[in-house]
N, C-alpha and C. Protein backbone atom coordinates (compact mmCIF):
# COMPACT_ATOMS: atom_id res chain seq x y z
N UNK A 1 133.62 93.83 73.60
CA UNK A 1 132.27 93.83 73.09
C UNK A 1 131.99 95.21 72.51
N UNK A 2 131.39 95.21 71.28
CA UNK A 2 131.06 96.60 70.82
C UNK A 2 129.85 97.66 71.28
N UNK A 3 130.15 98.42 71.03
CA UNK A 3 128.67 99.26 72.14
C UNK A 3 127.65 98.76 70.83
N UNK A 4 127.34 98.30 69.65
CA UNK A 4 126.00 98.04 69.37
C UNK A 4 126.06 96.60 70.06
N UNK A 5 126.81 95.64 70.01
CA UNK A 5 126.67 94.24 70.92
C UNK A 5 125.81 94.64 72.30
N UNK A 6 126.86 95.78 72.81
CA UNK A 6 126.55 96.01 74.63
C UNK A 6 125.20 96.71 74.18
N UNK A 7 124.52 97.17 73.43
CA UNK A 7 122.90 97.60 73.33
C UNK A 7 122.06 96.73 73.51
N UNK A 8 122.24 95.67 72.48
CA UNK A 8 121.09 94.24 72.18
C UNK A 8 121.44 93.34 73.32
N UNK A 9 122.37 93.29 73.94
CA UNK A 9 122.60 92.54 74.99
C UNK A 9 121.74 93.32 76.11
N UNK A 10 122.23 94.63 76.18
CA UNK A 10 121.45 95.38 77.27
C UNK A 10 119.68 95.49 77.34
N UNK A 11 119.03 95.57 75.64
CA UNK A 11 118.17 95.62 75.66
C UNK A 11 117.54 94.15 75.72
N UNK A 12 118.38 92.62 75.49
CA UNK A 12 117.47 91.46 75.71
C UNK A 12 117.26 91.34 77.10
N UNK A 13 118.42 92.16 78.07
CA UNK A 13 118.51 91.56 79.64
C UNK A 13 116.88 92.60 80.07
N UNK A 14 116.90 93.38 79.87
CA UNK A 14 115.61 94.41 79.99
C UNK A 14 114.29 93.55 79.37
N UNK A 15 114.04 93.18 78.51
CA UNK A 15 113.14 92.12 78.13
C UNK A 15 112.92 91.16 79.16
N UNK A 16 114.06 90.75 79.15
CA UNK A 16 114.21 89.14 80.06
C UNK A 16 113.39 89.99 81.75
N UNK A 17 113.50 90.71 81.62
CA UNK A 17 112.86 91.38 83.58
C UNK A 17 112.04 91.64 83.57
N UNK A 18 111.55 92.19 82.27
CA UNK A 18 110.47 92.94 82.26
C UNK A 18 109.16 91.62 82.12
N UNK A 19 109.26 90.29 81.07
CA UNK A 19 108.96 89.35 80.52
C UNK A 19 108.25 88.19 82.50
N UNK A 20 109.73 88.94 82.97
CA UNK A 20 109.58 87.75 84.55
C UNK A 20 108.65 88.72 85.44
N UNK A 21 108.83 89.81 85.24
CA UNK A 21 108.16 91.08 86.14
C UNK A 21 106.67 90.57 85.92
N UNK A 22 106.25 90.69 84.66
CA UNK A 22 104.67 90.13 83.88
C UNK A 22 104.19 88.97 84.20
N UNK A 23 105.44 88.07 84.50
CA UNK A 23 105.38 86.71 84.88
C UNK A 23 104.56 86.16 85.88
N UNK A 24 105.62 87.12 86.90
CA UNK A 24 104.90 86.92 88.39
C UNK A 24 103.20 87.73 88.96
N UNK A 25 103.46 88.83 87.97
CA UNK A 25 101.68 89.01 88.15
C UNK A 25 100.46 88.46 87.98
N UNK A 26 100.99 87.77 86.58
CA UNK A 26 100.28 86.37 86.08
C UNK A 26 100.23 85.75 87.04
N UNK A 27 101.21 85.17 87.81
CA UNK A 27 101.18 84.18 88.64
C UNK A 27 100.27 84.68 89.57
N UNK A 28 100.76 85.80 90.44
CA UNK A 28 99.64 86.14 91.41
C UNK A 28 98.18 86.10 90.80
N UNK A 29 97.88 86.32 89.78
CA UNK A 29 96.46 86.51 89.21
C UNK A 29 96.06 85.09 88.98
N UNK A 30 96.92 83.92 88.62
CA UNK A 30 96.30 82.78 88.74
C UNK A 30 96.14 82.30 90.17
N UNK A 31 97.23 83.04 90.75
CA UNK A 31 97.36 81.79 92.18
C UNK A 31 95.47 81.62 92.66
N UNK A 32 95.43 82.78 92.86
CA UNK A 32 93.32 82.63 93.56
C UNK A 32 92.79 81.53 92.65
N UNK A 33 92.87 81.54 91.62
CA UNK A 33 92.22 80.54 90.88
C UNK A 33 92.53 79.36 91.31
N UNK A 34 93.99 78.77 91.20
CA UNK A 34 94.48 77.58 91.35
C UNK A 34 94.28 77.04 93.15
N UNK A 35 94.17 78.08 94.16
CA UNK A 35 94.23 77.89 95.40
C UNK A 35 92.67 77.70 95.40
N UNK A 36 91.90 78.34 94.48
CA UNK A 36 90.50 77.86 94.26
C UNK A 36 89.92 76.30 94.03
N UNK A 37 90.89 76.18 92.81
CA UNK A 37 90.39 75.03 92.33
C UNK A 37 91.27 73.80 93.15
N UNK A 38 91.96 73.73 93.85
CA UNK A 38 92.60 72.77 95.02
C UNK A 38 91.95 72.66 95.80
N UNK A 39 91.30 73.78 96.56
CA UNK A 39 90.48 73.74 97.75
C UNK A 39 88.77 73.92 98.08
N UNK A 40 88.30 74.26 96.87
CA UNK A 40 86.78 75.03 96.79
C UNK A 40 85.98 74.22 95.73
N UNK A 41 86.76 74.03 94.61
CA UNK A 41 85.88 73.58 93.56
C UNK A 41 85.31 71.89 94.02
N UNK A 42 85.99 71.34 94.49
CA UNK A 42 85.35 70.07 94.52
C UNK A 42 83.85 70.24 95.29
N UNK A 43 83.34 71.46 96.13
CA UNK A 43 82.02 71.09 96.43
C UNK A 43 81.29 72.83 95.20
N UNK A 44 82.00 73.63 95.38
CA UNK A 44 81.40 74.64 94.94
C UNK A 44 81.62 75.13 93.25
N UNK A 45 82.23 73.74 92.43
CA UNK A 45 82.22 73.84 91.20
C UNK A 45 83.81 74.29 90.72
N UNK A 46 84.23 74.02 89.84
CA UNK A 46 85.29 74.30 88.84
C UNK A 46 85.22 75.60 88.26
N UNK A 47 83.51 75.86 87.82
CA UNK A 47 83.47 77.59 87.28
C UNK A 47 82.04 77.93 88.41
N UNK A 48 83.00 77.70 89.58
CA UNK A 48 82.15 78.55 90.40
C UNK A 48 80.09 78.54 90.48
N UNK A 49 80.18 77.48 90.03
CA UNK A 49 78.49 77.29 90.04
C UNK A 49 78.46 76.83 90.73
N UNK A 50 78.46 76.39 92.30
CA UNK A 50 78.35 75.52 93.29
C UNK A 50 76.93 74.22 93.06
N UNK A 51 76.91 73.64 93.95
CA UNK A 51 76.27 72.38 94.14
C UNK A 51 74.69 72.57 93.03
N UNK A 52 73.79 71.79 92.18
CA UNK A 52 72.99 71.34 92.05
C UNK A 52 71.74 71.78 92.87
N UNK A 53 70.81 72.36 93.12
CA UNK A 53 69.32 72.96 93.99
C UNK A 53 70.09 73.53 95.18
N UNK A 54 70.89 74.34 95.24
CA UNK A 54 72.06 74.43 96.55
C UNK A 54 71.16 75.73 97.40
N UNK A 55 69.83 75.54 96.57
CA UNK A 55 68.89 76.79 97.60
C UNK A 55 67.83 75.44 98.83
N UNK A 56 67.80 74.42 98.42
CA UNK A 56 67.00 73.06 98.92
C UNK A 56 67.91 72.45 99.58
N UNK A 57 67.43 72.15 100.85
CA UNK A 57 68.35 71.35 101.58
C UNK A 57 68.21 70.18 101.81
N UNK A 58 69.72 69.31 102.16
CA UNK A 58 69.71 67.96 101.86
C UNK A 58 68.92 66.73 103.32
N UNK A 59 69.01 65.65 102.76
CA UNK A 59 68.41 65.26 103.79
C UNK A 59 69.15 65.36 105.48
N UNK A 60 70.51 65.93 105.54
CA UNK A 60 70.77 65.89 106.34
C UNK A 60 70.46 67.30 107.06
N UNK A 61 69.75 68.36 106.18
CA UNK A 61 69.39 69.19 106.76
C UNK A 61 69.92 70.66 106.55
N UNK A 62 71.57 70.20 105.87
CA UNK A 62 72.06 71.01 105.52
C UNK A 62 71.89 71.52 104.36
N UNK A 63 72.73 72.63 103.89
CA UNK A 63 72.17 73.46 102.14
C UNK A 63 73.43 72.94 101.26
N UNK A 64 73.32 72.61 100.28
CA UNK A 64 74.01 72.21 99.62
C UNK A 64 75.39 73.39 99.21
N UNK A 65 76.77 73.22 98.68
CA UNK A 65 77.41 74.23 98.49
C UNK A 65 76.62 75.28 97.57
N UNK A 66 77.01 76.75 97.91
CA UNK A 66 76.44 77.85 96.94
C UNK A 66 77.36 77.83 95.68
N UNK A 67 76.64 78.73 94.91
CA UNK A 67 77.49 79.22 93.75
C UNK A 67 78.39 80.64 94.09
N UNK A 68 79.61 80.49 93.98
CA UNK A 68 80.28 81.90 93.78
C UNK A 68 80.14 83.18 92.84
N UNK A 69 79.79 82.41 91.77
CA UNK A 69 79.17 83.54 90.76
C UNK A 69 77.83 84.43 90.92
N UNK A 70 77.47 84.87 89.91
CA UNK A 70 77.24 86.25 90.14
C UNK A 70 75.40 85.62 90.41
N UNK A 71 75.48 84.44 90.30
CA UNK A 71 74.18 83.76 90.75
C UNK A 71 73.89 83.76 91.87
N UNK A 72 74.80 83.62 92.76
CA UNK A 72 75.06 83.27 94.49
C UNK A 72 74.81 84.20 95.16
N UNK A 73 74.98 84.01 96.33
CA UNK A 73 74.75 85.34 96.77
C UNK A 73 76.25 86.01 98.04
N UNK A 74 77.84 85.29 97.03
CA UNK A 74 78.56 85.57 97.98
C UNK A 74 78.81 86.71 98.12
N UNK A 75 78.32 87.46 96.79
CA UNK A 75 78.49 89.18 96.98
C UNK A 75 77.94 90.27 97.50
N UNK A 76 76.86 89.36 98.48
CA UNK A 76 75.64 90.24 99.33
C UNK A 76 76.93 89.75 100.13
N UNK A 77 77.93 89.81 100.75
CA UNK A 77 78.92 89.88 102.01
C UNK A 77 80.24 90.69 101.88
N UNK A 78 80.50 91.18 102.75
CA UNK A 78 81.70 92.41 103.16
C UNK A 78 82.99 91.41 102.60
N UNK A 79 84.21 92.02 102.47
CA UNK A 79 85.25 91.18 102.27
C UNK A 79 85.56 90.55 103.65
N UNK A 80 85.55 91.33 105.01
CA UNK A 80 85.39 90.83 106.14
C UNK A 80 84.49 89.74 106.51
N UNK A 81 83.09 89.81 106.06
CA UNK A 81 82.55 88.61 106.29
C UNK A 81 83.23 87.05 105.62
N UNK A 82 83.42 87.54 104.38
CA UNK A 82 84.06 86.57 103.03
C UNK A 82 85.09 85.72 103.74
N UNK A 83 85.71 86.42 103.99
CA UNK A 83 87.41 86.85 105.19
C UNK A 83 87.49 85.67 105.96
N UNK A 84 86.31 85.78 107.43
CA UNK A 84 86.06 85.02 108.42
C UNK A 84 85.17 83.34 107.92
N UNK A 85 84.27 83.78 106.75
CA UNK A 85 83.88 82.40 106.57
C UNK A 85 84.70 81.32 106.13
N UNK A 86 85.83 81.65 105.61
CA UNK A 86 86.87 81.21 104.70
C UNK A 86 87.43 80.40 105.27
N UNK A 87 88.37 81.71 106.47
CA UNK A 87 88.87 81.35 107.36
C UNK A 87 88.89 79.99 108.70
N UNK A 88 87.68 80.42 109.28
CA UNK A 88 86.88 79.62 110.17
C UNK A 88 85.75 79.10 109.90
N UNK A 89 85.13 78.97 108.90
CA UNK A 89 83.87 78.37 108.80
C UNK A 89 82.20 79.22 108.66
N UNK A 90 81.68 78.58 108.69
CA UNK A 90 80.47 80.19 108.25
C UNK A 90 79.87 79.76 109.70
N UNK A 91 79.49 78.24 110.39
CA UNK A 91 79.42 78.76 111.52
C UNK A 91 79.96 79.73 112.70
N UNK A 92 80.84 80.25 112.10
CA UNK A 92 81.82 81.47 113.06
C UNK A 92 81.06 82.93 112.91
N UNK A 93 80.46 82.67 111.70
CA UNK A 93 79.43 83.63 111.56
C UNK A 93 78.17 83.58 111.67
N UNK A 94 77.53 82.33 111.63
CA UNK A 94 76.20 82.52 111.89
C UNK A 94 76.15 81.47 113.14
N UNK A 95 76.49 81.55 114.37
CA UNK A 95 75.98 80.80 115.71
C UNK A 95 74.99 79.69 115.20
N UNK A 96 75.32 78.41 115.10
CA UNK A 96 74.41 77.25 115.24
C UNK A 96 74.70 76.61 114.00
N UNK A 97 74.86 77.68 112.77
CA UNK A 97 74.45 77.03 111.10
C UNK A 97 75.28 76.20 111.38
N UNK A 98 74.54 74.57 110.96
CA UNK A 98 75.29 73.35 110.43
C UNK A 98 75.31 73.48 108.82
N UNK A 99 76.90 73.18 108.60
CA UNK A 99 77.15 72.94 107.07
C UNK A 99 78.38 72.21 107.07
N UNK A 100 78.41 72.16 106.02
CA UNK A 100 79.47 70.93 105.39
C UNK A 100 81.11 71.40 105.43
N UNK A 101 81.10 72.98 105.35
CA UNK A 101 82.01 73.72 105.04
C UNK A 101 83.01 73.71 106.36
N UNK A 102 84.49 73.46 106.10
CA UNK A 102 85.18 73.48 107.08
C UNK A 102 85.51 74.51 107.15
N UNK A 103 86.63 75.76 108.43
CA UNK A 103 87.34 76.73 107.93
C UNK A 103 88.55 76.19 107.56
N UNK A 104 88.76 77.32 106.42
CA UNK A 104 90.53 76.27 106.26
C UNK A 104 91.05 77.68 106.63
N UNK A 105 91.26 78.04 107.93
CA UNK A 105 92.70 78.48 108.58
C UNK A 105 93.62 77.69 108.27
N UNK A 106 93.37 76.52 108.68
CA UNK A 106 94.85 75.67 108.83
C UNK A 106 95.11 75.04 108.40
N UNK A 107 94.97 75.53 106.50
CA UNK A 107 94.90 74.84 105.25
C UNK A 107 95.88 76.27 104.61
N UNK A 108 94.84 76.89 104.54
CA UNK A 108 95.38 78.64 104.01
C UNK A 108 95.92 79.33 104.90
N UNK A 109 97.00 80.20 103.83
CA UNK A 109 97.15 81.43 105.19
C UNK A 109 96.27 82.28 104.29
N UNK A 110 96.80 83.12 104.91
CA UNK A 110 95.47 84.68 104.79
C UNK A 110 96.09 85.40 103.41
N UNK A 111 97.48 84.80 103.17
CA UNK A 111 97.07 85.51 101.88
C UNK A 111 96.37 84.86 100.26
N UNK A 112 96.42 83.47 100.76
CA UNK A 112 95.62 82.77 99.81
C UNK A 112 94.28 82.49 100.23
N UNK A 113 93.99 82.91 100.89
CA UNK A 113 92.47 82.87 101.15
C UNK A 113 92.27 84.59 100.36
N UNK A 114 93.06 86.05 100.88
CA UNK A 114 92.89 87.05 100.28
C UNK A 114 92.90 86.62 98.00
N UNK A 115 93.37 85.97 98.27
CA UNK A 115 93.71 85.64 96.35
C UNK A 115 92.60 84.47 96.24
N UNK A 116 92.07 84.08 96.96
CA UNK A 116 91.33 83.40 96.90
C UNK A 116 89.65 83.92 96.22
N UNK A 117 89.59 84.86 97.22
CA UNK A 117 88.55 85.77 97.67
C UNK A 117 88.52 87.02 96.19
N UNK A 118 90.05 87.14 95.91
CA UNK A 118 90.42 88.40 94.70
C UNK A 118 89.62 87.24 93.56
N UNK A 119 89.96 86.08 93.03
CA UNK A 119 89.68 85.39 92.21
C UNK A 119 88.61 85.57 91.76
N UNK A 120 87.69 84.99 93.17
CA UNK A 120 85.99 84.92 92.95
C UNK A 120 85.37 86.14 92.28
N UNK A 121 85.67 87.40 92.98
CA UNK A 121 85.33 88.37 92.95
C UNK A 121 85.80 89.07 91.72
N UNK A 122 86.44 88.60 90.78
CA UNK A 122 87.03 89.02 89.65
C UNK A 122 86.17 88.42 88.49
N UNK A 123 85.48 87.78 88.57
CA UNK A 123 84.45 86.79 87.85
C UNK A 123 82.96 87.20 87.71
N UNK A 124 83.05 88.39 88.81
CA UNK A 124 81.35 89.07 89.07
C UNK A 124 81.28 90.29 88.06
N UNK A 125 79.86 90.16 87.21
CA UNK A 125 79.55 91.82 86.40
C UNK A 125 79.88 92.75 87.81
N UNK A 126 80.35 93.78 87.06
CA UNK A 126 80.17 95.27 87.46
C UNK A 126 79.54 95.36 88.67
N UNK A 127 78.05 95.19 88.56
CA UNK A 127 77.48 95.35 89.21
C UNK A 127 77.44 94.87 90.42
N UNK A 128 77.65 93.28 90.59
CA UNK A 128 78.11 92.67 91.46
C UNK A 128 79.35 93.10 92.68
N UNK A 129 80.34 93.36 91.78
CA UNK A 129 81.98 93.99 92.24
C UNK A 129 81.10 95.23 92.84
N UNK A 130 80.47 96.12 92.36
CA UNK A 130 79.75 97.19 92.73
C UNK A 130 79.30 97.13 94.20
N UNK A 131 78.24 96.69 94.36
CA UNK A 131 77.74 96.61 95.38
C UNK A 131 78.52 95.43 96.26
N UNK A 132 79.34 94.36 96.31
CA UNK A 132 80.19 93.92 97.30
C UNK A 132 81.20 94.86 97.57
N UNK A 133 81.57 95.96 97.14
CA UNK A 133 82.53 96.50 97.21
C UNK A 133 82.05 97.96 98.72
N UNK A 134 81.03 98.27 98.48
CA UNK A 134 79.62 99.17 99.35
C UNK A 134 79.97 98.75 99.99
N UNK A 135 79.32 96.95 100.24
CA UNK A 135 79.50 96.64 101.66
C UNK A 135 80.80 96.73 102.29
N UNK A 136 81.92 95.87 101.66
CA UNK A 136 83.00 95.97 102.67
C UNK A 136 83.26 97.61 102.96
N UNK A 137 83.15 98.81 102.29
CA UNK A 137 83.51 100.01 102.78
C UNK A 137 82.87 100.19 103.75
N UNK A 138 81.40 99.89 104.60
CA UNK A 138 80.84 100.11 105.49
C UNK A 138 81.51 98.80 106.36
N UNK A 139 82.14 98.19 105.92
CA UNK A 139 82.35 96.99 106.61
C UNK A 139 84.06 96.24 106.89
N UNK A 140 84.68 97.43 107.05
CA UNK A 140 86.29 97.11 106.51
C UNK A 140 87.06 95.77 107.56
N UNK A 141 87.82 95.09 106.82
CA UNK A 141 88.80 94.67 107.86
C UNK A 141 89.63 95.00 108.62
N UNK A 142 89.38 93.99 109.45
CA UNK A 142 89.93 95.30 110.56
C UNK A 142 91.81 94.41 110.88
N UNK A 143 92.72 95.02 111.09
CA UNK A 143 94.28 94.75 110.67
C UNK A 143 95.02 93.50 111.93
């Protein structure tokens, strides 16, 4: 093989890694979305607008799903809070609240609930990311 052959060969295999390297970040950057839209969107929307009057509650008493976006109010919460509701349910956080919401521990592991959580939060103005970001620093997870 000639050393200009062994160049273009050398430089397509460098493409080809670099092309899969980009690949898989993509991927991680969709996975939250897609682990979103498998598990979340059917009550809390496809683009994150959750349920219809989801501030009025239904006749069963409960609140309808929220919106994730920058309408909602999931960004008044720590990533720790985010974390545990996900996880276990929001009654794990608020003693008594009846809701519709299951935890999916034992649906997700923790790192698609974390890409889960990256997704949402990637969708909020500035401002939003801003101040959820406050809280979890006063509010870190703990390991």
């Amino acid at each position: 093989m000639s050393c200009h052959r062994s160049a273009q060969y050398l430089a397509l295999l460098i493409a080809v890694v670099l092309v899969g390297a980009s690949g898989a970040v993509l991927s991680e950057d969709i996975s939250g979305r897609q682990v979103y839209l498998d598990n979340c969107a059917s009550c809390h929307g496809a683009n994150l607008e959750g349920q219809p009057n989801w501030k009025q509650r239904l006749p069963t008493g409960r609140l309808p799903a929220p919106p994730h976006d920058a309408t909602g109010h999931t960004w008044h919460h720590s990533d720790r809070q985010l974390f545990r509701i996900v996880k276990e349910g929001p009654a794990a956080m608020m003693s008594g609240y009846e809701t519709d919401m299951p935890g999916f521990g034992a649906v997700l592991d923790d790192g698609e609930i974390a890409a889960v959580l990256d997704y949402i939060k990637s969708t909020w103005p500035e401002r939003q990311r801003d101040v959820q970001a406050a809280k979890s620093a006063s509010d870190p997870l703990q390991p």
